[in-house]
N, C-alpha and C. Protein backbone atom coordinates (compact mmCIF):
# COMPACT_ATOMS: atom_id res chain seq x y z
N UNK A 1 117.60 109.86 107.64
CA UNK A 1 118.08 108.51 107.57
C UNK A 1 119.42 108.43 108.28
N UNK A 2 119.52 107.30 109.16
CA UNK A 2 120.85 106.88 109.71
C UNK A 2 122.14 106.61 108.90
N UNK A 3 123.05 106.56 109.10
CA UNK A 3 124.33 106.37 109.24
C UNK A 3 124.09 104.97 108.85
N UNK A 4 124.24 103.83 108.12
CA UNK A 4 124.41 102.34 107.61
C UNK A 4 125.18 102.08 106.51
N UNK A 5 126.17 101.23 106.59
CA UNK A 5 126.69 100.52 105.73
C UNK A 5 126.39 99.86 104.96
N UNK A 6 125.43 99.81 104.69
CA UNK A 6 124.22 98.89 103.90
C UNK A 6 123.93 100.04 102.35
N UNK A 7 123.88 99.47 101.59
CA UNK A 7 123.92 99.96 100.33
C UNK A 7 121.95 99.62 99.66
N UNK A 8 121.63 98.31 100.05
CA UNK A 8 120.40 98.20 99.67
C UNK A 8 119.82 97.85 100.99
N UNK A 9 118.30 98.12 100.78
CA UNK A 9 117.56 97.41 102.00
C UNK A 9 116.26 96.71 101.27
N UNK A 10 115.17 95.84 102.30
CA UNK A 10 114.09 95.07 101.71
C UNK A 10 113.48 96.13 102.04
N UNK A 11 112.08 95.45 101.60
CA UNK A 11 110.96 96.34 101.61
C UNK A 11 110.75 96.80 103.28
N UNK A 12 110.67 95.53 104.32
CA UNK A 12 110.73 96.09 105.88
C UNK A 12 111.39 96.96 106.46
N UNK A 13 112.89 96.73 105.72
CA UNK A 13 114.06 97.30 106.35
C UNK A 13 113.82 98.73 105.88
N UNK A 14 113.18 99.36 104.77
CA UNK A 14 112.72 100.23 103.86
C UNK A 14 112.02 101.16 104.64
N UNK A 15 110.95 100.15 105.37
CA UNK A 15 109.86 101.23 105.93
C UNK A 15 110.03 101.42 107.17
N UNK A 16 110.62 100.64 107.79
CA UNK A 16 111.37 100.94 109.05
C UNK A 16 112.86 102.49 109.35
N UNK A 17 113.29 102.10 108.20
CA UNK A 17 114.12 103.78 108.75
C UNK A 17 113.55 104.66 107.94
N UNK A 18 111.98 104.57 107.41
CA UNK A 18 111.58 105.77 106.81
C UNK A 18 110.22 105.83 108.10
N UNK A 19 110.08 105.02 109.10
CA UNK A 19 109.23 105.32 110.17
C UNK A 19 107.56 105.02 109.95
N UNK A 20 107.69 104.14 108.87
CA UNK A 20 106.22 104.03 108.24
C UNK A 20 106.20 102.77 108.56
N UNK A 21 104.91 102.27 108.56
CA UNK A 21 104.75 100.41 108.02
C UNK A 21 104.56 100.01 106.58
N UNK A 22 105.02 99.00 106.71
CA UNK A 22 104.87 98.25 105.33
C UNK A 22 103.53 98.55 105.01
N UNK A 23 102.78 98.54 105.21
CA UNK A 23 101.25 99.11 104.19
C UNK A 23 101.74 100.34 103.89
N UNK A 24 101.65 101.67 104.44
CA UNK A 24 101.96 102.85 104.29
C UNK A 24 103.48 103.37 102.78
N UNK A 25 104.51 102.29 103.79
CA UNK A 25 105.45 102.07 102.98
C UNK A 25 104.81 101.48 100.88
N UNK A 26 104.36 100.60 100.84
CA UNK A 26 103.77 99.88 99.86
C UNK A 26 102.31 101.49 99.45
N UNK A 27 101.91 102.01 100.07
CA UNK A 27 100.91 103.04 99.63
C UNK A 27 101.85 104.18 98.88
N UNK A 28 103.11 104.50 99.68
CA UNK A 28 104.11 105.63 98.83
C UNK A 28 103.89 105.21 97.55
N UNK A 29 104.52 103.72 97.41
CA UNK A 29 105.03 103.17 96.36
C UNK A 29 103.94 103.54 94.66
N UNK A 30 102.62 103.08 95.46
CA UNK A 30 101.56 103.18 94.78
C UNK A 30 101.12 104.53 93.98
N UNK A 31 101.49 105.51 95.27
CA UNK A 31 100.95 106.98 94.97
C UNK A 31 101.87 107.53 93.55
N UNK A 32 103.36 107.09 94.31
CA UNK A 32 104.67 108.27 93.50
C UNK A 32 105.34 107.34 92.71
N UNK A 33 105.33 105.89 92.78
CA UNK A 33 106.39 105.07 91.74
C UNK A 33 106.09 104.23 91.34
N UNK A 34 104.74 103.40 90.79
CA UNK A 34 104.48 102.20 90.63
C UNK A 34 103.34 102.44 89.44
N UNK A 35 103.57 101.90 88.12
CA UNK A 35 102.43 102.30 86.93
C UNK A 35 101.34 101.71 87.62
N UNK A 36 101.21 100.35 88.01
CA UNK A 36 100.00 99.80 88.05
C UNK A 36 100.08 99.56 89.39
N UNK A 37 98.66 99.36 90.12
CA UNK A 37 98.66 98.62 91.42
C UNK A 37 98.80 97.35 91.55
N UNK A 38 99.03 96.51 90.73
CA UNK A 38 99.64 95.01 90.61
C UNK A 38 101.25 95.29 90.98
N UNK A 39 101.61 96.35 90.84
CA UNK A 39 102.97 95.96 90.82
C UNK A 39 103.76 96.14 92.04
N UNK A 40 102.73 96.27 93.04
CA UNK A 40 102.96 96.60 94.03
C UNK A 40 103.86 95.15 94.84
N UNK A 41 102.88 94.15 94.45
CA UNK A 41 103.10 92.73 95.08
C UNK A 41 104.29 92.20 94.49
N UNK A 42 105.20 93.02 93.97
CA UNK A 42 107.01 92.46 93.50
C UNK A 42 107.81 93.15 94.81
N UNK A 43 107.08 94.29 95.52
CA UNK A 43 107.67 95.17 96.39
C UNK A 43 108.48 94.27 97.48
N UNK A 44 107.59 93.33 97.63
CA UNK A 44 108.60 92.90 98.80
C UNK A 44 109.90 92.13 98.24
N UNK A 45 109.91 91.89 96.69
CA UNK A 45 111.09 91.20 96.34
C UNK A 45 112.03 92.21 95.73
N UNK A 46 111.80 93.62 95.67
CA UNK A 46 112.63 94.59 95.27
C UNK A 46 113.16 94.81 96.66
N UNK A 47 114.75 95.45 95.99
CA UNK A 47 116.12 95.99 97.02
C UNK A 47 115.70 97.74 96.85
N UNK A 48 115.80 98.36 97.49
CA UNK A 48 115.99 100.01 97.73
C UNK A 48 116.95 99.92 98.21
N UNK A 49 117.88 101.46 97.79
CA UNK A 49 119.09 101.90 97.52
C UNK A 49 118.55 102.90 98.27
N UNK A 50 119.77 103.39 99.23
CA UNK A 50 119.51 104.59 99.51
C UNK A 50 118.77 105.36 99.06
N UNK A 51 119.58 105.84 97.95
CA UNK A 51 118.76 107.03 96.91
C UNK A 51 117.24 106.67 97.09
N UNK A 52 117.00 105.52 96.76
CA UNK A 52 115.38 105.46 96.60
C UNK A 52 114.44 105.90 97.89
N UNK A 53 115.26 105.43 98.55
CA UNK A 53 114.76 105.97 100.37
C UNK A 53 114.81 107.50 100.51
N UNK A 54 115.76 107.99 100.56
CA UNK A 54 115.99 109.53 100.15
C UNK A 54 114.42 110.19 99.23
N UNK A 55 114.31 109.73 98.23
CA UNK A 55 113.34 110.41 97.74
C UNK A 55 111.81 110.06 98.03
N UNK A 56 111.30 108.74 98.53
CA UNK A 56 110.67 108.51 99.44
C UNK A 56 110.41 108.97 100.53
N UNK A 57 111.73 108.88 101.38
CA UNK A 57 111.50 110.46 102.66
C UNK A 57 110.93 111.50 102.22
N UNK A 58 111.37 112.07 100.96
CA UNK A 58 110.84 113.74 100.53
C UNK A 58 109.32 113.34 100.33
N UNK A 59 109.05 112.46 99.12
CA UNK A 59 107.66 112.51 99.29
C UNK A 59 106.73 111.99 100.49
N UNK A 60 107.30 111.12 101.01
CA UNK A 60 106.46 111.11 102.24
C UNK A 60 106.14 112.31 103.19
N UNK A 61 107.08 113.05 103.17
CA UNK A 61 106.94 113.79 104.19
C UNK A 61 106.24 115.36 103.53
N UNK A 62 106.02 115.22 102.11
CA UNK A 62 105.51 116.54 101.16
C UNK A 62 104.27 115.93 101.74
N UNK A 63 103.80 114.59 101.33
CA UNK A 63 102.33 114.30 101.66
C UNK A 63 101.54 114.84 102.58
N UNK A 64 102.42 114.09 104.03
CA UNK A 64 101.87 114.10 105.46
C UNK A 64 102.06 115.73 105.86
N UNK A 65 102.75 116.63 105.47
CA UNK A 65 102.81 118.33 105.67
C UNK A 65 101.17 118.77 105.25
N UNK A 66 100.44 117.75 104.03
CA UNK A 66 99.52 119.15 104.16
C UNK A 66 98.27 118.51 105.32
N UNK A 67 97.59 119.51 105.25
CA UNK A 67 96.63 119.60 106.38
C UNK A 67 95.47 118.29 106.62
N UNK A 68 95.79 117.14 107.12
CA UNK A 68 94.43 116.23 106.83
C UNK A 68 95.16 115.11 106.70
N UNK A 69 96.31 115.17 105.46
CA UNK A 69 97.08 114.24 105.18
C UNK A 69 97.58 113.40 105.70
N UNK A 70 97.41 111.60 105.50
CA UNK A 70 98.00 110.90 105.74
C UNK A 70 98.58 109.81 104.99
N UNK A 71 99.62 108.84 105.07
CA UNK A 71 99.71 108.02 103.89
C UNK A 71 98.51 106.68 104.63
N UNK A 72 97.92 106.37 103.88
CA UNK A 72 96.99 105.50 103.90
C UNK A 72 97.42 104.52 103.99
């Protein structure tokens, strides 16, 4: 992740410096942080914090390492 002054980002701004699209982005969400798949559709009105991006990077990128893997 870049260098930004920005403390929160949207859901676009989200999946954009994590290099994903918003589907993909919204599939993390699903896999590693979200109880239900309804709750997906608040995503675009939730802020991410760094931190949350940070650990998003890790799991995204644990995913796509193994062999086959992609985020859907």
């Amino acid at each position: 992740m870049g260098r930004t002054g920005k403390l929160y980002f949207n859901e676009n701004e989200a999946a954009r410096i994590l290099g994903i699209t918003v589907d993909k982005f919204r599939t993390l969400l699903k896999m590693h942080i979200l109880d239900k798949a309804e709750d997906v559709s608040n995503s675009s009105q939730t802020t991410y914090h760094k931190s949350d991006l940070l650990i998003l990077q890790l799991l995204a990128s644990q995913h796509l390492a193994r062999p086959g893997a992609e985020v859907q």
